[in-house]
C-alpha atoms as a PDB file:
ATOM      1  CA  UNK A   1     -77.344 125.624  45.542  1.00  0.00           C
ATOM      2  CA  UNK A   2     -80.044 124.529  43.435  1.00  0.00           C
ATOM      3  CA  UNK A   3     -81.607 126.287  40.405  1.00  0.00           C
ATOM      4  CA  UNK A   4     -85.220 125.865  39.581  1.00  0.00           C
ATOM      5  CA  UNK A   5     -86.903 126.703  36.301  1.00  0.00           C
ATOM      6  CA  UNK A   6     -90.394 128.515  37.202  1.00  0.00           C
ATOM      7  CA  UNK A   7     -92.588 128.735  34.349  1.00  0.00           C
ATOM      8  CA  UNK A   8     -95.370 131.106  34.446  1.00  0.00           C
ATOM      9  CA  UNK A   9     -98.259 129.685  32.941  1.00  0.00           C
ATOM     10  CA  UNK A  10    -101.443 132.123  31.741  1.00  0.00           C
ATOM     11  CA  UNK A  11    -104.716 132.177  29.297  1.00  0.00           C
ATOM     12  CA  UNK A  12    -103.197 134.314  26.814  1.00  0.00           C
ATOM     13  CA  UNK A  13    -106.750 134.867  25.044  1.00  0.00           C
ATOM     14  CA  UNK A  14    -107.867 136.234  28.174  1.00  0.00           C
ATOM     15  CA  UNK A  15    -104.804 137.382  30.193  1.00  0.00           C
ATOM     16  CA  UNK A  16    -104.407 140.674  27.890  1.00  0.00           C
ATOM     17  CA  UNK A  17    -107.902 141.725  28.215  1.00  0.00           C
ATOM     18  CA  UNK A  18    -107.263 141.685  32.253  1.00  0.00           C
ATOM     19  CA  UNK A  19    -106.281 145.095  34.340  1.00  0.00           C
ATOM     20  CA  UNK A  20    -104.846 144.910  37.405  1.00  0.00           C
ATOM     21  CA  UNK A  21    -105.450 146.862  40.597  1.00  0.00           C
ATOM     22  CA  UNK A  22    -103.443 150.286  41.442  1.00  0.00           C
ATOM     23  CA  UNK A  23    -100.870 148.077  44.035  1.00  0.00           C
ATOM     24  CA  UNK A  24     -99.931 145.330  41.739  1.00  0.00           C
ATOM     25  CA  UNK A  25     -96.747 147.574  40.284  1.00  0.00           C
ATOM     26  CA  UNK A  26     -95.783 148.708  43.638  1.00  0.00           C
ATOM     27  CA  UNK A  27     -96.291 144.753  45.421  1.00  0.00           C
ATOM     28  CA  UNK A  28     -94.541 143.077  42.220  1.00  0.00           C
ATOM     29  CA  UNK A  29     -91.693 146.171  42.430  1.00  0.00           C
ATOM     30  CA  UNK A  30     -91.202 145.015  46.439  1.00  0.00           C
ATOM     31  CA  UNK A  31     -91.096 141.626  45.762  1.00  0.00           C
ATOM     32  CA  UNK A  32     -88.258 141.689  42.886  1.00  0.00           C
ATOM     33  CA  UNK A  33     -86.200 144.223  45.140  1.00  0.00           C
ATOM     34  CA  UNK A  34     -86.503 141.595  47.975  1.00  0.00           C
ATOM     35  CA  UNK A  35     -85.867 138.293  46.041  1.00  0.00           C
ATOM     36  CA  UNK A  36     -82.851 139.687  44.125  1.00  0.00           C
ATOM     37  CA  UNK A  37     -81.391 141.204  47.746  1.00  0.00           C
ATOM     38  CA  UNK A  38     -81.736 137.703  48.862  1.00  0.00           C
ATOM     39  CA  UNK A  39     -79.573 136.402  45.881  1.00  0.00           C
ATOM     40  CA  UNK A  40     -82.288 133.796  44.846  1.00  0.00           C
ATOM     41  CA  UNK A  41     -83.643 135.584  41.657  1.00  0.00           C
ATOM     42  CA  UNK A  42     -80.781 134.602  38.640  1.00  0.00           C
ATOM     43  CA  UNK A  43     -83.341 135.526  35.705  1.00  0.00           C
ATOM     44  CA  UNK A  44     -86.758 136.661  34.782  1.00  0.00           C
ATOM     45  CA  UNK A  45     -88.323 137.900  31.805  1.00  0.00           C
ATOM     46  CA  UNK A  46     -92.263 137.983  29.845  1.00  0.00           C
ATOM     47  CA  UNK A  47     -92.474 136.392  26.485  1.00  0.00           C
ATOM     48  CA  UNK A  48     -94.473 138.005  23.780  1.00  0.00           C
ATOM     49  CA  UNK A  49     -97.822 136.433  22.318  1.00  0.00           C
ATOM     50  CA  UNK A  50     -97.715 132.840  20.877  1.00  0.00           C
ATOM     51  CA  UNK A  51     -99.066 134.846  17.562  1.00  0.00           C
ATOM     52  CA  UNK A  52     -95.148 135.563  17.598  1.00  0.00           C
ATOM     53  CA  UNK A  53     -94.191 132.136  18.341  1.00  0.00           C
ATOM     54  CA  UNK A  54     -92.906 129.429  16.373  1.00  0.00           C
ATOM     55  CA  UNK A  55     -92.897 125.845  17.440  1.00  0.00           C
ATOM     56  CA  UNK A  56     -90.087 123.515  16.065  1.00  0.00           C
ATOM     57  CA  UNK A  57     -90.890 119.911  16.167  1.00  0.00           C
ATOM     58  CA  UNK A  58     -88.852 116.879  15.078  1.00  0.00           C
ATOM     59  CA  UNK A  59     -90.882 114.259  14.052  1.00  0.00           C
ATOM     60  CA  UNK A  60     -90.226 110.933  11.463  1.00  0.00           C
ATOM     61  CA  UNK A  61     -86.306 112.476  10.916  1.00  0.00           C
ATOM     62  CA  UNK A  62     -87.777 115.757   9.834  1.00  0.00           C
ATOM     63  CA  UNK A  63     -88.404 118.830  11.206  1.00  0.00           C
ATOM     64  CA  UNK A  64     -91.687 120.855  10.750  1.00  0.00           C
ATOM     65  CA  UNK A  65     -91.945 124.224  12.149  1.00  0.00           C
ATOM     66  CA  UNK A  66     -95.687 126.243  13.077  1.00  0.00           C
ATOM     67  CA  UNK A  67     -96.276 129.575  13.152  1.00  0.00           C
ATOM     68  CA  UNK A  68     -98.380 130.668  16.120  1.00  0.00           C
ATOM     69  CA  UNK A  69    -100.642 131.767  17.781  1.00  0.00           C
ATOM     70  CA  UNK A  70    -101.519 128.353  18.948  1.00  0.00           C
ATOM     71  CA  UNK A  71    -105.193 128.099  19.085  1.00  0.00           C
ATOM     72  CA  UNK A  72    -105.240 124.523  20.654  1.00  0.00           C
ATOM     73  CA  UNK A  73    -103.358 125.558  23.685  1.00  0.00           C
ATOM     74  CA  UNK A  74    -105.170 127.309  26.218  1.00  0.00           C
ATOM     75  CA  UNK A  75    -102.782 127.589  28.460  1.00  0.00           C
ATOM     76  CA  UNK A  76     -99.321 128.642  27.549  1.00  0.00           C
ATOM     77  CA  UNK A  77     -96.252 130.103  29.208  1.00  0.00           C
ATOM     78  CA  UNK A  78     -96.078 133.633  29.356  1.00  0.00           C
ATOM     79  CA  UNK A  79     -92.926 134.286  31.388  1.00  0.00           C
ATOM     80  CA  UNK A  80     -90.158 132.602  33.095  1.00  0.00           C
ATOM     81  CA  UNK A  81     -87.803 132.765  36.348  1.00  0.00           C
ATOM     82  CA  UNK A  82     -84.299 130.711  37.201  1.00  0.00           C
ATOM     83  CA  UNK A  83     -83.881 130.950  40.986  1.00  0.00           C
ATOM     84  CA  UNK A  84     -81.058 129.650  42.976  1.00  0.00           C
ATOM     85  CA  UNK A  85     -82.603 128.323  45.884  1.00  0.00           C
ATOM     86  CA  UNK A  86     -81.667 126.209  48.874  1.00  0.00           C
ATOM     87  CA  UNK A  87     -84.456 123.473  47.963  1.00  0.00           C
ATOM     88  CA  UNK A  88     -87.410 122.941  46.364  1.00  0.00           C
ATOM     89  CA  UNK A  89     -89.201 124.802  49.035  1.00  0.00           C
ATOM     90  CA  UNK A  90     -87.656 127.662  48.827  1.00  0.00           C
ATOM     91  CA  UNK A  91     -88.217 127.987  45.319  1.00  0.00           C
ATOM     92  CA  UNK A  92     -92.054 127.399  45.932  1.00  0.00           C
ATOM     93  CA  UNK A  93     -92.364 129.481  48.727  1.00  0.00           C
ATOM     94  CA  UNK A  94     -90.643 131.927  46.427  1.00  0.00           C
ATOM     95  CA  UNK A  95     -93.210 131.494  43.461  1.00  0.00           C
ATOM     96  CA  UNK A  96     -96.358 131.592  45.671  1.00  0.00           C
ATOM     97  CA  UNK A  97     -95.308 134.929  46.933  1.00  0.00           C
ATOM     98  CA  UNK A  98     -94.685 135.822  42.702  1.00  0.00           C
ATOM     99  CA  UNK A  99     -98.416 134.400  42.348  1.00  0.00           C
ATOM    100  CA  UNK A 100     -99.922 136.352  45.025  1.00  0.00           C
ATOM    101  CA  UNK A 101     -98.413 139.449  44.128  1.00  0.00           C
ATOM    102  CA  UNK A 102    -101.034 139.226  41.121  1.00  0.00           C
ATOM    103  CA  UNK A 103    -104.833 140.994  41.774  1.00  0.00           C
ATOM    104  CA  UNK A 104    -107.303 137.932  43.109  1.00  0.00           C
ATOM    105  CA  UNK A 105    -109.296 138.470  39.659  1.00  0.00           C
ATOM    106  CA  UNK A 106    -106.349 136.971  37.508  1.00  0.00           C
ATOM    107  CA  UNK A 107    -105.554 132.896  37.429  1.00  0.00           C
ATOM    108  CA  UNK A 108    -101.778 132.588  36.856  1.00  0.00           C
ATOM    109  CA  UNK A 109    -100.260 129.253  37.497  1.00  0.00           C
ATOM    110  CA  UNK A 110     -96.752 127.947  37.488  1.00  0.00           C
ATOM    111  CA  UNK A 111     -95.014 124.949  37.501  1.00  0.00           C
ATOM    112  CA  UNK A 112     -91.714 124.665  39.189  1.00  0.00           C
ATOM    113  CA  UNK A 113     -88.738 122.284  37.981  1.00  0.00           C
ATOM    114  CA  UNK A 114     -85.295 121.920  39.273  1.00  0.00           C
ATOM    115  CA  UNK A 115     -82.544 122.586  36.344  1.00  0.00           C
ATOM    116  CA  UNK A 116     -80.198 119.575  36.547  1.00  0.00           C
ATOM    117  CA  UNK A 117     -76.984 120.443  37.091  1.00  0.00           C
ATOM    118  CA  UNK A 118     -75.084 117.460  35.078  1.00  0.00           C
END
């Protein structure tokens, strides 16, 4: 089966600032039990703050490296998951449940890419 990279995208300056309603632990906790008992969930995980971020370009045959946080980005990734789906809609179907887990006051996006497996 497929594996798709879902990367959660969020507006760090704001995202932190945000509170979410008494049921988002319990519908988030329901969802992870029910996509790992399904055998699609291979991975997950947060990532701290671009403020603890460094970005690594190569550029002219040299590299350069920044230190975050990376004001000019307003949107950045702020979490990831691998699934192992049967297609592409499964793995979407799969992250709009993830997306609608969060409380209606937050915008989280992803964007959902299949892993090649050459």
């Amino acid at each position: 089966m497929p594996r798709f990279l879902t990367m959660i995208r969020v507006d760090e300056r704001s995202f932190s600032a945000l509170e979410a309603d008494p049921g988002f632990e319990e519908r988030m906790g329901a969802l992870f039990r029910e996509i790992n008992e399904a055998g699609v969930m291979v991975e997950t995980a947060g990532l701290v703050p671009t403020s603890e971020g460094t970005r690594v370009t190569w550029s002219g045959g040299r590299l350069s490296y920044t230190d975050g946080p990376f004001t000019e980005t307003k949107e950045v990734v702020g979490g990831y998951a691998i699934l192992r789906a049967r297609d592409r809609a499964e793995a979407l179907e799969w992250t709009g449940r993830f997306l609608s887990a969060h409380p209606e006051h937050w915008t989280v996006g992803a964007e959902v890419r299949e892993i090649t497996e050459e």
